[in-house]
C-alpha atoms as a PDB file:
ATOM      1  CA  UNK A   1      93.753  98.345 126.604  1.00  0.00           C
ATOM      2  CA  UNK A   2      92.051  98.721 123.342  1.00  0.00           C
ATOM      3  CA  UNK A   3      89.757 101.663 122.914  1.00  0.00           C
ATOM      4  CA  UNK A   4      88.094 101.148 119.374  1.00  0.00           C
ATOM      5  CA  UNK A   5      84.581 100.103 119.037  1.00  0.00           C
ATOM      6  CA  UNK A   6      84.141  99.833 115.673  1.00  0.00           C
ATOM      7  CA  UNK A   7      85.174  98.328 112.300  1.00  0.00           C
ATOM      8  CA  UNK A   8      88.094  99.820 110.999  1.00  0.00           C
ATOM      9  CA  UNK A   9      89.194  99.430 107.172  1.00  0.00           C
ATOM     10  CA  UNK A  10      92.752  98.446 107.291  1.00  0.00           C
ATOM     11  CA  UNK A  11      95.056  98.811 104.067  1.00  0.00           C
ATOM     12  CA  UNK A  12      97.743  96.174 104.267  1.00  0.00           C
ATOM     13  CA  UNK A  13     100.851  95.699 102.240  1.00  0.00           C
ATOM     14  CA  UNK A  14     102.894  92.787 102.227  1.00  0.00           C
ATOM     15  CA  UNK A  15     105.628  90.591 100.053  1.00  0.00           C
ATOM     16  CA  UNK A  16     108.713  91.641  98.042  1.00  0.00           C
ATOM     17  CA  UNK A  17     108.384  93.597  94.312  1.00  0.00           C
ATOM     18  CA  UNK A  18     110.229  91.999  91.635  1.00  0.00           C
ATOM     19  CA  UNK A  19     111.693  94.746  89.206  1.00  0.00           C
ATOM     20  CA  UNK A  20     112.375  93.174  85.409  1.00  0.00           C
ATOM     21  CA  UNK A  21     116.181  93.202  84.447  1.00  0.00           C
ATOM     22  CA  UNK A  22     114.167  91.529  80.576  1.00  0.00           C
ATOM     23  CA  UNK A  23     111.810  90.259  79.541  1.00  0.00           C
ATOM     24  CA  UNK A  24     112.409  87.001  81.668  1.00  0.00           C
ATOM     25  CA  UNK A  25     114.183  87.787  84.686  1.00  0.00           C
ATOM     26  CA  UNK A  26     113.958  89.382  87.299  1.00  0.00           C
ATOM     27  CA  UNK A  27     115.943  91.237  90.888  1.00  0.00           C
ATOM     28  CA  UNK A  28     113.766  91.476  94.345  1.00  0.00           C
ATOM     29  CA  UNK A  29     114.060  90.383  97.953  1.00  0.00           C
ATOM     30  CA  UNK A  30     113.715  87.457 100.141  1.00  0.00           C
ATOM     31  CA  UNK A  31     110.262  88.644 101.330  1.00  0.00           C
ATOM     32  CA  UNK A  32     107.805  86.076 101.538  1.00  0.00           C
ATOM     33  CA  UNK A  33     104.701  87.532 102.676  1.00  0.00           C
ATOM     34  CA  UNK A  34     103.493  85.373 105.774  1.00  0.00           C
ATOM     35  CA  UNK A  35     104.070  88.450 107.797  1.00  0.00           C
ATOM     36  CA  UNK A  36     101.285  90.613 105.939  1.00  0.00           C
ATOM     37  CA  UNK A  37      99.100  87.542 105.703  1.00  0.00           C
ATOM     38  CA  UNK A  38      99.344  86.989 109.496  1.00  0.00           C
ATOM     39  CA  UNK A  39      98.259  90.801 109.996  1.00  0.00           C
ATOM     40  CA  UNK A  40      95.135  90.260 107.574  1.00  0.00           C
ATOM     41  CA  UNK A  41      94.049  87.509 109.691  1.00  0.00           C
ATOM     42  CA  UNK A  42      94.482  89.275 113.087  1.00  0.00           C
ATOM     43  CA  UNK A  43      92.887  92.308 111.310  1.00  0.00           C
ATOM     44  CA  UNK A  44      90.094  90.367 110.111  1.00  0.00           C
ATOM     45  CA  UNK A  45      89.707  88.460 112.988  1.00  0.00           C
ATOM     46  CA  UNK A  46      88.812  91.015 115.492  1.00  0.00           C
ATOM     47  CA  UNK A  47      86.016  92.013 112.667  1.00  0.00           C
ATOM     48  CA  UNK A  48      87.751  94.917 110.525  1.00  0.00           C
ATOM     49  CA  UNK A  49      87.458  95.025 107.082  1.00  0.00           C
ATOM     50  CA  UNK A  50      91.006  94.494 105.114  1.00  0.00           C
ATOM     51  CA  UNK A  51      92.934  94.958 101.521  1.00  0.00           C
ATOM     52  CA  UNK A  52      95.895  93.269 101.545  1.00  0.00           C
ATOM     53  CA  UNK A  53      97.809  94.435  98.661  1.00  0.00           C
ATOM     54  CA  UNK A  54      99.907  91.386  98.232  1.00  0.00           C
ATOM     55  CA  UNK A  55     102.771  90.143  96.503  1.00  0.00           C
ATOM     56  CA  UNK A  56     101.947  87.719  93.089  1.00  0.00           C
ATOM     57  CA  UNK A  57     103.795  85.101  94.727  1.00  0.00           C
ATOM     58  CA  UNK A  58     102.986  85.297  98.316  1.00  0.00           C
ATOM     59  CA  UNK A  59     100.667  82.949  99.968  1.00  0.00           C
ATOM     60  CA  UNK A  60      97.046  84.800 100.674  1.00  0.00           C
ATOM     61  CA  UNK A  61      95.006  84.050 103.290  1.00  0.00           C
ATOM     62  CA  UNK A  62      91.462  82.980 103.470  1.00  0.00           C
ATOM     63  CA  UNK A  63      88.501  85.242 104.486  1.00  0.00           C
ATOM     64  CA  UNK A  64      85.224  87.035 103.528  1.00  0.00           C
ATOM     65  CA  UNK A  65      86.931  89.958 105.109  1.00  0.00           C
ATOM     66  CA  UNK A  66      89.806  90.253 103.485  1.00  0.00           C
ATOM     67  CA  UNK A  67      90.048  91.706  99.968  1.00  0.00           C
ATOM     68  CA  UNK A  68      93.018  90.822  98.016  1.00  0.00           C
ATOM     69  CA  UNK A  69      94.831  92.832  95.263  1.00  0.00           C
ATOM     70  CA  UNK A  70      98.114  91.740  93.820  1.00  0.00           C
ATOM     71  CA  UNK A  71     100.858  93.508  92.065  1.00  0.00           C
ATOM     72  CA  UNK A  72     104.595  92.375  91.216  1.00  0.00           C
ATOM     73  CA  UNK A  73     106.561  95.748  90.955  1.00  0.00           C
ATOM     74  CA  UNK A  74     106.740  98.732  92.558  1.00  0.00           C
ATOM     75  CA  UNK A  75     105.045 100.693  90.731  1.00  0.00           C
ATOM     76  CA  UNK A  76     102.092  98.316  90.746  1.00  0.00           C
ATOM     77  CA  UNK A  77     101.729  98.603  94.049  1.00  0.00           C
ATOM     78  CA  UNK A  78     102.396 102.419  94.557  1.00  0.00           C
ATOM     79  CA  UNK A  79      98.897 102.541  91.135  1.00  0.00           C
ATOM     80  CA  UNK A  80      97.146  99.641  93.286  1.00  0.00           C
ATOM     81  CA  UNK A  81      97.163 101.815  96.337  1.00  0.00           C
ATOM     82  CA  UNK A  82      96.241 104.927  94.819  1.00  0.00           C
ATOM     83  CA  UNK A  83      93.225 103.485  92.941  1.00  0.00           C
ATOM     84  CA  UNK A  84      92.088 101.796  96.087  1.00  0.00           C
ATOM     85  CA  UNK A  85      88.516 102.739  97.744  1.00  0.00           C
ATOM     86  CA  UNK A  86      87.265 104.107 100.301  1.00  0.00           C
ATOM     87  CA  UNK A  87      90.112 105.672 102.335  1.00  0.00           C
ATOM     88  CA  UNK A  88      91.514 103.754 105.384  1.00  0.00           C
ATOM     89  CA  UNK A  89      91.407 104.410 108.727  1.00  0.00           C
ATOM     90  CA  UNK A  90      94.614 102.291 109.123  1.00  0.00           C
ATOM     91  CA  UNK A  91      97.736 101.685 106.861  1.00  0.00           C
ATOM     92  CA  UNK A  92     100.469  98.867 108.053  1.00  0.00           C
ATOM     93  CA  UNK A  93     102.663  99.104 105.122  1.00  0.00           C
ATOM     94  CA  UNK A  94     104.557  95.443 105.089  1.00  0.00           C
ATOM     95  CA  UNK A  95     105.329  94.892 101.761  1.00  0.00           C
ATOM     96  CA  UNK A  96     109.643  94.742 100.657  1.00  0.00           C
ATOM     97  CA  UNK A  97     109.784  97.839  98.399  1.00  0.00           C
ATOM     98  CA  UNK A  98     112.380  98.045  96.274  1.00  0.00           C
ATOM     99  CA  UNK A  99     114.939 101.060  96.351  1.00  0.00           C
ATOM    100  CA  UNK A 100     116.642 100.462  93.126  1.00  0.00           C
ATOM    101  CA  UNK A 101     114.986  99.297  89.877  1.00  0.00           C
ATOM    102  CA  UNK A 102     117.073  98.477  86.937  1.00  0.00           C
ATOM    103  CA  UNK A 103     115.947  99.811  83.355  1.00  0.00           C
ATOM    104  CA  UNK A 104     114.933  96.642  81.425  1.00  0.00           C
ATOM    105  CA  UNK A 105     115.915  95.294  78.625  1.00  0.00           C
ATOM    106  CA  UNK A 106     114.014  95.081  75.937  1.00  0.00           C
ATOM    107  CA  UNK A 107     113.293  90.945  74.811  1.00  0.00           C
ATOM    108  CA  UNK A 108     115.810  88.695  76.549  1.00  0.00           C
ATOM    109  CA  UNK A 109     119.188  89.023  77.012  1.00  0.00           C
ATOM    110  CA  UNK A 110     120.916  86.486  75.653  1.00  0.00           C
ATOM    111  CA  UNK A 111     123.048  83.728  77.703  1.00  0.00           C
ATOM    112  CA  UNK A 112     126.529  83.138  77.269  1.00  0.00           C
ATOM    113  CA  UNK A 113     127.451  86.982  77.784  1.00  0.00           C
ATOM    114  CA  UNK A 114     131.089  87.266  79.820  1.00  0.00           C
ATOM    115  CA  UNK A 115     129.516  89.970  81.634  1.00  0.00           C
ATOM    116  CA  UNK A 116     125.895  91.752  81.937  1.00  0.00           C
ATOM    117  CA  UNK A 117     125.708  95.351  83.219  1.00  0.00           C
ATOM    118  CA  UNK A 118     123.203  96.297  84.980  1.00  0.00           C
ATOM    119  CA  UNK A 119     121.932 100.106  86.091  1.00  0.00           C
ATOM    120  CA  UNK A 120     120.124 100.820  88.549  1.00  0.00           C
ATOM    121  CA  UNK A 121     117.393 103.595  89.197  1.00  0.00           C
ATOM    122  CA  UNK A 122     116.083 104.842  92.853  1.00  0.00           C
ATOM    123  CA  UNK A 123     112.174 103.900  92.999  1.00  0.00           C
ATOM    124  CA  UNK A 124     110.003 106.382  94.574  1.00  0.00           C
ATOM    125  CA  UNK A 125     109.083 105.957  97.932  1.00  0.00           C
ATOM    126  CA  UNK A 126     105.700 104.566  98.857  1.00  0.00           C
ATOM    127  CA  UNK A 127     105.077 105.387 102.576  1.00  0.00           C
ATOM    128  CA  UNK A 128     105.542 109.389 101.804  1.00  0.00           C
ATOM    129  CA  UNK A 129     103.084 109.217  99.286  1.00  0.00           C
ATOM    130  CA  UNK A 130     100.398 107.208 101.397  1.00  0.00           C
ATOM    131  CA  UNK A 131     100.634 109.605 104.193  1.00  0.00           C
ATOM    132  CA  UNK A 132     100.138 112.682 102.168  1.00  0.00           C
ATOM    133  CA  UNK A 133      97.403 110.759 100.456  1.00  0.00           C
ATOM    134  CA  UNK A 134      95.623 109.662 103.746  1.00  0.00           C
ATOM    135  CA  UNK A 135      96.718 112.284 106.396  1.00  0.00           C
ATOM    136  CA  UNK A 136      94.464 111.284 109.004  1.00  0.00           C
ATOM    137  CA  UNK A 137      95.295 107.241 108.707  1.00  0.00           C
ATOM    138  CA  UNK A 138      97.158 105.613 111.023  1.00  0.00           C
ATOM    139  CA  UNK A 139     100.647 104.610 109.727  1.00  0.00           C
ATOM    140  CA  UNK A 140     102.584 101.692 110.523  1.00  0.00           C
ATOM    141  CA  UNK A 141     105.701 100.930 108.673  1.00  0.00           C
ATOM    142  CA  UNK A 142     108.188  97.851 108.900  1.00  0.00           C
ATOM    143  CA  UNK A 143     112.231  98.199 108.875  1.00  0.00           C
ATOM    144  CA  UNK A 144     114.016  95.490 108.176  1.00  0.00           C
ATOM    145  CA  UNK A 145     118.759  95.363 108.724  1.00  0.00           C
ATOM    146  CA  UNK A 146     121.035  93.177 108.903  1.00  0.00           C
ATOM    147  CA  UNK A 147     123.929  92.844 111.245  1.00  0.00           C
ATOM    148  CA  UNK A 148     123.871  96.197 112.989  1.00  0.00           C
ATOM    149  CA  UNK A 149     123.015  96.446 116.800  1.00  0.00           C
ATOM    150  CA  UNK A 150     119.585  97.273 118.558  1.00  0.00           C
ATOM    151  CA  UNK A 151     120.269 101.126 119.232  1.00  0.00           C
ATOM    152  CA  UNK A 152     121.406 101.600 115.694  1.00  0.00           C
ATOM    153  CA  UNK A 153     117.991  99.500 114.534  1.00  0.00           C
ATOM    154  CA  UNK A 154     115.991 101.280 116.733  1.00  0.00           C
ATOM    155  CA  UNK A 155     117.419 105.028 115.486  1.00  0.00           C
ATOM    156  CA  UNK A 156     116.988 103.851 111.992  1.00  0.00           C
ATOM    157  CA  UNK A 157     113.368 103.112 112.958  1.00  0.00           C
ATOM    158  CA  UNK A 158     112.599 106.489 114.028  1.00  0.00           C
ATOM    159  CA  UNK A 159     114.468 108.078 110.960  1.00  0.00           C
ATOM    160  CA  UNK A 160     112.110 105.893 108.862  1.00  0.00           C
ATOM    161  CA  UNK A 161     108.964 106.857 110.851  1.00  0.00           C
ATOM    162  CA  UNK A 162     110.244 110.780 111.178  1.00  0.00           C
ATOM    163  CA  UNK A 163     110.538 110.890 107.368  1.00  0.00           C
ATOM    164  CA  UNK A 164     107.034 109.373 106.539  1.00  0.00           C
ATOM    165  CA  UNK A 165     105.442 110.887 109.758  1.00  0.00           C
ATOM    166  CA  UNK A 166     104.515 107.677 110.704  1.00  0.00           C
ATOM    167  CA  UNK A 167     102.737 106.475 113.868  1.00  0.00           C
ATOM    168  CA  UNK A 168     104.518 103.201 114.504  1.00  0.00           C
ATOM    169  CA  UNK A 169     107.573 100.845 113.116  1.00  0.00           C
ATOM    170  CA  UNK A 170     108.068  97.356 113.457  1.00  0.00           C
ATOM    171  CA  UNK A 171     111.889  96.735 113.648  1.00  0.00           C
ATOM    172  CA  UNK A 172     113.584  93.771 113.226  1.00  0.00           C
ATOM    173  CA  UNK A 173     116.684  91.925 111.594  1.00  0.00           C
ATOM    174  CA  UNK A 174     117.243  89.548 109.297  1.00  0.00           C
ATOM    175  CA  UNK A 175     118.801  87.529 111.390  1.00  0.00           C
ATOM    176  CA  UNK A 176     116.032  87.046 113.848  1.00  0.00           C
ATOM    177  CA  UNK A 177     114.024  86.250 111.230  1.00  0.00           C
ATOM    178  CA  UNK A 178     112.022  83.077 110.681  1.00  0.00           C
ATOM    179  CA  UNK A 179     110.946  80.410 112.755  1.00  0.00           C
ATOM    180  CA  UNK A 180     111.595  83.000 116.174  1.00  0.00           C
ATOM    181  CA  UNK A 181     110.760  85.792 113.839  1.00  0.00           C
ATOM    182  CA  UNK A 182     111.493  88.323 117.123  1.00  0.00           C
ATOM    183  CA  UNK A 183     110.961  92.177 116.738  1.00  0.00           C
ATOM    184  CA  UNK A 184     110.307  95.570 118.359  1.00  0.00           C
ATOM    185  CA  UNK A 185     107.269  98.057 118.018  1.00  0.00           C
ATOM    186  CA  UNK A 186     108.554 101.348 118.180  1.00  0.00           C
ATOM    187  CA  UNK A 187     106.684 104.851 118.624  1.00  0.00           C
ATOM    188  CA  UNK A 188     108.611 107.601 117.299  1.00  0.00           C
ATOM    189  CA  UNK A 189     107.287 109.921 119.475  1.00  0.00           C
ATOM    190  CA  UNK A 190     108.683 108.741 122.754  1.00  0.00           C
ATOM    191  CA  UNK A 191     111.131 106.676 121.135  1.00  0.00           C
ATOM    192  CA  UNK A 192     110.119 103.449 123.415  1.00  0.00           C
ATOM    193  CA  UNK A 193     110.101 100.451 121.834  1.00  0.00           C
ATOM    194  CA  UNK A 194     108.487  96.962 122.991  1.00  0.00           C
ATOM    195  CA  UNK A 195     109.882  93.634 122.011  1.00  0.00           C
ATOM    196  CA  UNK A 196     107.696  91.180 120.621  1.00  0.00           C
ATOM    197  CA  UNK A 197     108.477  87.496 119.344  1.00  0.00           C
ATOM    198  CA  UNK A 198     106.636  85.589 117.014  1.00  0.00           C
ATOM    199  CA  UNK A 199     104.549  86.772 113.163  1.00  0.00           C
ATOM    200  CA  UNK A 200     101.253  86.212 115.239  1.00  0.00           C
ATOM    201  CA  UNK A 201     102.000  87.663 118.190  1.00  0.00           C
ATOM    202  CA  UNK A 202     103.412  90.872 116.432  1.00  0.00           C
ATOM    203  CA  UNK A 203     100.253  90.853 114.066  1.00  0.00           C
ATOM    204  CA  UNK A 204      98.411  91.338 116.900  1.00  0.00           C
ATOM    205  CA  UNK A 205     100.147  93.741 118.702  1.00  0.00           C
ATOM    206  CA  UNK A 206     100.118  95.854 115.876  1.00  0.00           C
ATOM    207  CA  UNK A 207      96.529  96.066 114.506  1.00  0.00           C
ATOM    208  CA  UNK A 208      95.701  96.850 118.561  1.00  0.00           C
ATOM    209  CA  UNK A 209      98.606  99.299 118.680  1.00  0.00           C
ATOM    210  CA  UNK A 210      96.722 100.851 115.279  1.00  0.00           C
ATOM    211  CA  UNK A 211      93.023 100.261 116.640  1.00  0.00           C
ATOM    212  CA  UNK A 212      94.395 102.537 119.868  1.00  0.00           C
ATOM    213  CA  UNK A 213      95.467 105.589 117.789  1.00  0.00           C
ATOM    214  CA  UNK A 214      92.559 105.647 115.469  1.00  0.00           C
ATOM    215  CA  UNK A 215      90.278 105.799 118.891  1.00  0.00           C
ATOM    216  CA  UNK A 216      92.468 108.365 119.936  1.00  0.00           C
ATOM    217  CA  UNK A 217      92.672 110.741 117.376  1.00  0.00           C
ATOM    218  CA  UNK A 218      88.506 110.055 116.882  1.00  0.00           C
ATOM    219  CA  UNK A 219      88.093 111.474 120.374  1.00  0.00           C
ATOM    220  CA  UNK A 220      90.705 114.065 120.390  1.00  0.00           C
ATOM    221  CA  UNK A 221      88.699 115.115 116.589  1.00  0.00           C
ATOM    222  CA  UNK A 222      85.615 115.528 118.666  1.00  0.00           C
ATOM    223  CA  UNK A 223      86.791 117.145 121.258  1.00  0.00           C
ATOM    224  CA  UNK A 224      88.627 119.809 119.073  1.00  0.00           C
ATOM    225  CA  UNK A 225      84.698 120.179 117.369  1.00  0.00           C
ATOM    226  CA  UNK A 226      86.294 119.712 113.902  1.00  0.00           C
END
């Protein structure tokens, strides 16, 4: 049952950064973005107010509720989301962050080149940063593996969530994604996890799961008389 009874501002992330290797190219993910636009629209549509902080070449959604702001690398994003106004009462953090960034050549590199070697740098995590920014947000992350079973996906879930303090994960793998697209919420606190299939079902799932702990810290605030 959903307790909230009022508009929430929701800060949502979504798509994959693209990292320059020169002045042409580029390295990233296979993230496309319909997951993030799909939680806009559920956000939206049960009358919160939404950023989505969006990928340049994802596919944005449509409506006088939802503000879009785009960026293409990570650190973009990470100077997109600290600028951002007023604070959030909810955070589902989407977007395909990259862990490695190369160190970019200056111009093009030139074709023809037996061999091109690339280094690559760790990026600074985003989810970290947005907690300690926004302490009393709710947090909701996404992990996404490949070919590794449930209880392995599901303990790599609650590392993610125990190292961001985060309130919820959505877990999936790569290859249930698409048209099934099939996934598991997961709090880290109990360490239960529900299955969910389908972007729009999850979408919604989530922005209730995240309008439920923002109603539940508000009451446990005023009960505390802080």
């Amino acid at each position: 049952m959903t307790l909230v009874a009022r508009s929430l501002r929701f800060w949502i992330t979504g798509g994959g950064t693209r990292e320059p290797l020169d002045a042409v190219r580029w390295i990233g993910n296979i993230s496309t973005g319909r997951m993030a636009a799909q939680l806009a629209r559920a956000a939206a549509a049960r009358g919160h107010r939404v950023t989505l902080f969006l990928a340049e070449h994802a596919t944005a959604p449509r409506s006088s509720r939802i503000r879009i702001v785009r960026f293409v690398t990570t650190a973009e994003l990470a100077a997109a989301l600290n600028r951002a106004r007023p604070a959030p009462d909810a955070i589902v953090h989407a977007a395909a962050v990259s862990d490695y960034a190369p160190i970019p050549r200056q111009g093009k590199q030139r074709s023809g080149a037996a061999r091109w070697r690339v280094d690559l740098k760790p990026v600074k995590k985003i989810a970290p940063v947005l907690r300690r920014r926004h302490p009393r947000a709710v947090l909701c992350l996404f992990k996404l593996e490949s070919r590794i079973g449930l209880a392995e996906l599901l303990a790599r879930a609650v590392g993610a969530a125990c190292g961001a303090n985060a309130d919820w994960v959505f877990a999936n793998l790569l290859e249930h994604v698409g048209r099934e697209h099939r996934g598991w919420l997961v709090d880290p606190v109990d360490r239960t996890a529900s299955a969910i299939v389908g972007r729009s079902a999850a979408a919604r799932r989530i922005v209730r799961a995240c309008e439920d702990r923002v109603a539940m810290r508000t009451v446990a605030h005023r009960r505390s008389g802080r």
